[in-house]
N, C-alpha and C. Protein backbone atom coordinates (compact mmCIF):
# COMPACT_ATOMS: atom_id res chain seq x y z
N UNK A 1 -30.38 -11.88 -3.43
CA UNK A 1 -29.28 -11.80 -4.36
C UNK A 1 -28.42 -10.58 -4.06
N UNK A 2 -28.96 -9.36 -3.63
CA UNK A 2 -28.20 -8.26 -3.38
C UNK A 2 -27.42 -8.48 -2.42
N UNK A 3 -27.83 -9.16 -1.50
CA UNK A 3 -27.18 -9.57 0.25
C UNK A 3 -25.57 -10.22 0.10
N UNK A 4 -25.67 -11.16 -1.37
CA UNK A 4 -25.06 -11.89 -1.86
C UNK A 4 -23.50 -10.92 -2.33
N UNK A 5 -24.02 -9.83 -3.02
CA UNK A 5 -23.10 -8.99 -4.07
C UNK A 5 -22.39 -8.24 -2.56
N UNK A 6 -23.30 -7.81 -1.65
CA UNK A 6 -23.00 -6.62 -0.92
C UNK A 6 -21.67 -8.01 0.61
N UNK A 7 -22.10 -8.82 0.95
CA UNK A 7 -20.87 -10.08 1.16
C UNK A 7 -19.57 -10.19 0.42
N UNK A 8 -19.85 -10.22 -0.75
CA UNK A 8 -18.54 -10.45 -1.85
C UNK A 8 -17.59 -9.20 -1.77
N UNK A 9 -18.59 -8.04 -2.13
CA UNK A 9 -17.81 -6.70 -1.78
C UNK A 9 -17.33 -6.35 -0.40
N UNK A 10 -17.77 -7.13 0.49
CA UNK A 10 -16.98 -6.75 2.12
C UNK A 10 -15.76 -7.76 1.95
N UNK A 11 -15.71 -8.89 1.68
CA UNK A 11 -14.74 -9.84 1.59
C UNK A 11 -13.63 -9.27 0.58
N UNK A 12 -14.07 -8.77 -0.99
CA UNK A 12 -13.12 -7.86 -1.43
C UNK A 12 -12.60 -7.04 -0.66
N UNK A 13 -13.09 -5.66 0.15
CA UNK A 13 -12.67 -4.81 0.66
C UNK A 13 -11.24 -5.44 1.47
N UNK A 14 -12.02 -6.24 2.44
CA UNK A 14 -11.11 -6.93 3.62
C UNK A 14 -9.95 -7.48 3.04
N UNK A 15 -9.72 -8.18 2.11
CA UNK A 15 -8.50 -9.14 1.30
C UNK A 15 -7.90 -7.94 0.96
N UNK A 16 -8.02 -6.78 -0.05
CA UNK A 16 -7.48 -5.62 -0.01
C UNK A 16 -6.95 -4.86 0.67
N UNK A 17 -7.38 -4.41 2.19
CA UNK A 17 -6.96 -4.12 3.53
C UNK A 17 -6.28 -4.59 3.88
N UNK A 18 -6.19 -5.84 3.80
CA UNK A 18 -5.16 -7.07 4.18
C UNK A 18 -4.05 -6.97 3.51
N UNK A 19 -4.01 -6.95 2.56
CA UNK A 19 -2.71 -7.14 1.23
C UNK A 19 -2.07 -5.31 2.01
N UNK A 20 -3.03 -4.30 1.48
CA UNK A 20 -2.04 -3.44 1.93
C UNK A 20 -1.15 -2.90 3.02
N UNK A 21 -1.94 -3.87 4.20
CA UNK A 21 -0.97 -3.85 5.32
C UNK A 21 0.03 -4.83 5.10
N UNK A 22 -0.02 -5.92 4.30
CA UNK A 22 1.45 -6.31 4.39
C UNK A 22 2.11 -5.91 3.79
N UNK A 23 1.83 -4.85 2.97
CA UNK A 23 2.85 -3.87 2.00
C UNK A 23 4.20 -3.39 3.23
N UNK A 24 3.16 -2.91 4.50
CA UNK A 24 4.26 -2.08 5.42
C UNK A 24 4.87 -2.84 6.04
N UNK A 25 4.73 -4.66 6.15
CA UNK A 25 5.46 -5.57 6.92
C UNK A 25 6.55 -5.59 6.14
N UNK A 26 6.25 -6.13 4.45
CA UNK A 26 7.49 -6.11 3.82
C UNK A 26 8.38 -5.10 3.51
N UNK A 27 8.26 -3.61 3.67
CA UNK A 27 8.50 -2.51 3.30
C UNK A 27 9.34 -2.63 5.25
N UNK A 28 9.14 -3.06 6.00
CA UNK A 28 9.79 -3.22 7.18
C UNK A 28 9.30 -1.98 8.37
N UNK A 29 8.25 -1.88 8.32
CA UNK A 29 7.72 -0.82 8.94
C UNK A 29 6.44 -1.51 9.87
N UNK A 30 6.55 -2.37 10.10
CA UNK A 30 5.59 -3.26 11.04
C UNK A 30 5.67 -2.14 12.30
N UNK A 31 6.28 -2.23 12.85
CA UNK A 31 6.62 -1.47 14.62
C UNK A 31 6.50 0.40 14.07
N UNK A 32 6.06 0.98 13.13
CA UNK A 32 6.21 2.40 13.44
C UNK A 32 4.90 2.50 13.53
N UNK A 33 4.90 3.53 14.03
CA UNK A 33 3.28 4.16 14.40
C UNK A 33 2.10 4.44 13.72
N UNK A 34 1.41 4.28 13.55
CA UNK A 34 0.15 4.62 12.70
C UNK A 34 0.36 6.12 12.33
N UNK A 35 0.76 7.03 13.28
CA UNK A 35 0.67 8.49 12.84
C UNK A 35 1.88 9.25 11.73
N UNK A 36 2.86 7.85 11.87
CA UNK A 36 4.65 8.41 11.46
C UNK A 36 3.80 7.81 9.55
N UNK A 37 3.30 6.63 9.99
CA UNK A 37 2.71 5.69 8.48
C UNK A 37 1.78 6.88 7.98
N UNK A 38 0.71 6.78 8.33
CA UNK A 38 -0.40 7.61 7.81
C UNK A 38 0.54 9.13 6.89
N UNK A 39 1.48 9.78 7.96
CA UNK A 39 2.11 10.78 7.55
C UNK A 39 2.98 10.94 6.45
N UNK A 40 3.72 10.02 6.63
CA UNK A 40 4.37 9.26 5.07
C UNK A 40 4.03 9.13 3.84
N UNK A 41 2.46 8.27 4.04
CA UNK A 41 1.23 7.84 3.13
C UNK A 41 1.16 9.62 2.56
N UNK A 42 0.63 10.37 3.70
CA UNK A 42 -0.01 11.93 2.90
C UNK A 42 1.23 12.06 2.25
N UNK A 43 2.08 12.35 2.53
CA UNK A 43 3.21 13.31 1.96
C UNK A 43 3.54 12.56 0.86
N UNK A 44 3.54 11.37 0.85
CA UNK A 44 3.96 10.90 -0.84
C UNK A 44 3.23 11.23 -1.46
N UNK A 45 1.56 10.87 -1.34
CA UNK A 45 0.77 11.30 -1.91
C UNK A 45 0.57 12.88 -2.79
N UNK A 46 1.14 13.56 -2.24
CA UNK A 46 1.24 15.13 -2.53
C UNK A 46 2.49 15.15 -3.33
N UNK A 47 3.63 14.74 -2.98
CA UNK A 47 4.82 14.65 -3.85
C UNK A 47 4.48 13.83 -5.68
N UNK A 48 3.73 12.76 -5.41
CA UNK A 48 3.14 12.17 -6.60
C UNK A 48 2.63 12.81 -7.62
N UNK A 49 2.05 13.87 -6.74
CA UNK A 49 1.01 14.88 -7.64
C UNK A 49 1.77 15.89 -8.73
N UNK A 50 2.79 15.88 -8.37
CA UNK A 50 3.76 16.84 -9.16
C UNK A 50 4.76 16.27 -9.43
N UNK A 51 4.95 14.95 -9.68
CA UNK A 51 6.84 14.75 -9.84
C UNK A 51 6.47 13.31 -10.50
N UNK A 52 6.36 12.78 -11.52
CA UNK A 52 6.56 11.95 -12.38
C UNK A 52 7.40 11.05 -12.03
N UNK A 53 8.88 11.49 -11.85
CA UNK A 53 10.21 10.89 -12.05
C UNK A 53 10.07 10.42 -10.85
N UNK A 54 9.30 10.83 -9.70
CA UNK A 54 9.29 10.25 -8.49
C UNK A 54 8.71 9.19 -8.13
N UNK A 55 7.78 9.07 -9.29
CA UNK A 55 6.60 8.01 -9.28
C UNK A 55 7.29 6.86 -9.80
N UNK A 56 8.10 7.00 -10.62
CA UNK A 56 8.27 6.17 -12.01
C UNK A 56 10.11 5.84 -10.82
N UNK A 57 10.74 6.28 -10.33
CA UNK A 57 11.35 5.98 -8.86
C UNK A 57 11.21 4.71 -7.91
N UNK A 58 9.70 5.00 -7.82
CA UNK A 58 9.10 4.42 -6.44
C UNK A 58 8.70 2.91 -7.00
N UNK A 59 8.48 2.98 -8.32
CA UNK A 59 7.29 2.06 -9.03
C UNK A 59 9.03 0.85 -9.49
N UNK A 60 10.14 1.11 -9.78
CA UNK A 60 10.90 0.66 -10.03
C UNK A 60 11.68 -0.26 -8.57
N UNK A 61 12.09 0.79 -7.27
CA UNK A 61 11.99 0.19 -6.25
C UNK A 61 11.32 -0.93 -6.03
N UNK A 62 10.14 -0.23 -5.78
CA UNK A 62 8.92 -1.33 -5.48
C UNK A 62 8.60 -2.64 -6.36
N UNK A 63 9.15 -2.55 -7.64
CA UNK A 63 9.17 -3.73 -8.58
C UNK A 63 10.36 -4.69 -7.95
N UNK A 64 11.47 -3.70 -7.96
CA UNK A 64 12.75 -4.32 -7.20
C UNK A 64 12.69 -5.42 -6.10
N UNK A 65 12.14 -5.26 -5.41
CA UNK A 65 11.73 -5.64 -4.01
C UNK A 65 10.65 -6.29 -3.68
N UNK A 66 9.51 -6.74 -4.73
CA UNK A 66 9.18 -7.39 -5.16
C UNK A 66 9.34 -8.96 -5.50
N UNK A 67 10.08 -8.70 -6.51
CA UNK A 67 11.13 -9.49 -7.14
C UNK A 67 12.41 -10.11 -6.07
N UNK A 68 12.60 -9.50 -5.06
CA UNK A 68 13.94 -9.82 -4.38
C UNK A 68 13.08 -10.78 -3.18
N UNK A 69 12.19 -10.59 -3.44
CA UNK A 69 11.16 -11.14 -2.07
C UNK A 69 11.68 -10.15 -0.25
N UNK A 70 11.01 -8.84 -0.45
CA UNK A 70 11.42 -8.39 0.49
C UNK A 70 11.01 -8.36 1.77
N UNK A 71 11.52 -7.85 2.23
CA UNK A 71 11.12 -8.32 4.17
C UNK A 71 11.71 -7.58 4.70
């Protein structure tokens, strides 16, 4: 039964992994580099930490575009 739970949770993981890389297909960033992405990823991350309005920014975009079906 554990073998069972610890399957489900790799298949979660993976579908998750999955979804968030097509975040960067639709976001149009397929062709940049892992190191330019990753770098991006930190630095928002750190900007998040202190700036609200930036969050609440990004979260509106990203609803935007969403909605527009972006690519």
């Amino acid at each position: 039964m554990a073998r069972a739970g610890t399957i489900d949770a790799r298949r979660k993981d993976t579908r998750e992994k999955i979804e968030l890389g097509g975040l960067f297909v639709k976001a149009g960033l397929r062709y940049e580099t892992r190191a330019l992405l990753l770098g991006a990823l930190i630095d928002i991350g750190e900007r998040l930490k202190f700036d609200d309005g930036e969050r609440s920014r990004l979260t509106k975009l990203g609803a935007e575009a969403f909605r527009n079906g972006c690519e």
